[in-house]
Protein backbone atom coordinates (compact mmCIF):
# COMPACT_ATOMS: atom_id res chain seq x y z
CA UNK A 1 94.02 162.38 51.47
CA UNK A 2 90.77 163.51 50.49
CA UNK A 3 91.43 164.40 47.09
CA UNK A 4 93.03 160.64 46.61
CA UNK A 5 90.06 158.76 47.66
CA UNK A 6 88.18 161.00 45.87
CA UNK A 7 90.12 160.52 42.77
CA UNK A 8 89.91 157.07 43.16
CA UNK A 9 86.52 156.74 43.72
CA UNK A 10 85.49 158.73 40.19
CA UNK A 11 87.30 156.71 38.34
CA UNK A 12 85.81 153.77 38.76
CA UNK A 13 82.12 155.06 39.13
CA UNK A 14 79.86 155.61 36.42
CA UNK A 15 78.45 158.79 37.90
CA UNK A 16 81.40 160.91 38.92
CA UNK A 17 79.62 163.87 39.91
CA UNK A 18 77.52 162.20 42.57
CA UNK A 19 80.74 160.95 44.78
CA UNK A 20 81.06 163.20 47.78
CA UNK A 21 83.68 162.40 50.19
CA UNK A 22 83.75 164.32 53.92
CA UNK A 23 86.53 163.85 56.63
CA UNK A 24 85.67 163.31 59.98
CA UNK A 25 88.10 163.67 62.04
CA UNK A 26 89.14 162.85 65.67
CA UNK A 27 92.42 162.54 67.66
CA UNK A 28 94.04 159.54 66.35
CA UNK A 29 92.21 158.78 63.16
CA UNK A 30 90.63 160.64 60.44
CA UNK A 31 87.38 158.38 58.73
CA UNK A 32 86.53 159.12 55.38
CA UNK A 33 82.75 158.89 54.73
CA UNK A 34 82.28 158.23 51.05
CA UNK A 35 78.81 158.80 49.27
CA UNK A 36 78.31 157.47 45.53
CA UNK A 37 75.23 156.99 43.60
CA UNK A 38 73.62 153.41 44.42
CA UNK A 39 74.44 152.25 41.22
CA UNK A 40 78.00 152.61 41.66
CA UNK A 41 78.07 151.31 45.16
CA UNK A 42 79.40 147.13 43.52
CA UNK A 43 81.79 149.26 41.21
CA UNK A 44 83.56 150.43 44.53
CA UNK A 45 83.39 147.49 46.84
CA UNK A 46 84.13 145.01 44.00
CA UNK A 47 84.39 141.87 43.74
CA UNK A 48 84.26 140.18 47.18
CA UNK A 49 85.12 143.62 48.57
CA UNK A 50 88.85 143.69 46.70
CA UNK A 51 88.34 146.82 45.51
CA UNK A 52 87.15 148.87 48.57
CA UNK A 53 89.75 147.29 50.24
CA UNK A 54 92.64 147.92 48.16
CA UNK A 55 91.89 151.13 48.40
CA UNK A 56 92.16 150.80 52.46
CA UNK A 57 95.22 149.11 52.00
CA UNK A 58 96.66 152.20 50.01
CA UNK A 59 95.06 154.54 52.89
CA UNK A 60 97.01 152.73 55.61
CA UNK A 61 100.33 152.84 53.86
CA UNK A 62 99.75 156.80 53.68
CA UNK A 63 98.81 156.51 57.24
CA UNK A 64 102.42 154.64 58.21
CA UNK A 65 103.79 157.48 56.43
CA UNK A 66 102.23 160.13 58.39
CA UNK A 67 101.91 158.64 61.94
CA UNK A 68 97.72 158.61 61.63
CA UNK A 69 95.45 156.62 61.01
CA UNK A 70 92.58 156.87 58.19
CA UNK A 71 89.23 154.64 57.47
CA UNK A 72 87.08 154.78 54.84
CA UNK A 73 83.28 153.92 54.89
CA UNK A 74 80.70 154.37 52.18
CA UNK A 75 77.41 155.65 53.44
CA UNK A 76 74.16 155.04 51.76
């Protein structure tokens, strides 16, 4: 899961080499803590936030799929 948001997240920032994703995770739920450079921060929320949360809506149809739940939050 990892490698997919990470994947996702490069291509659509400008500076590929600066996203960093770490999992954190606890019983029921693993959180995805996604880092890009500032200046692609509006790349991945988008538009009114369709963006960031399509890809949340493509993490929770994994998550149906493997009986866990995953969130994904991008850190300063």
């Amino acid at each position: 899961m990892k490698e997919l948001v990470e994947v996702i997240a490069k291509a659509l920032a400008d500076y590929p080499n600066r996203v960093h994703v770490r999992p954190v995770e606890a019983e029921y739920v693993t959180v995805f803590e996604l880092r890009v450079d500032p200046d692609d921060i509006r790349r991945i929320i988008g538009r009114q936030g369709r963006t960031i949360n399509a890809i949340r809506t493509i993490l929770n149809a994994v998550g149906v799929k493997l009986h866990r739940r995953f969130a994904l939050e991008i850190l300063d």
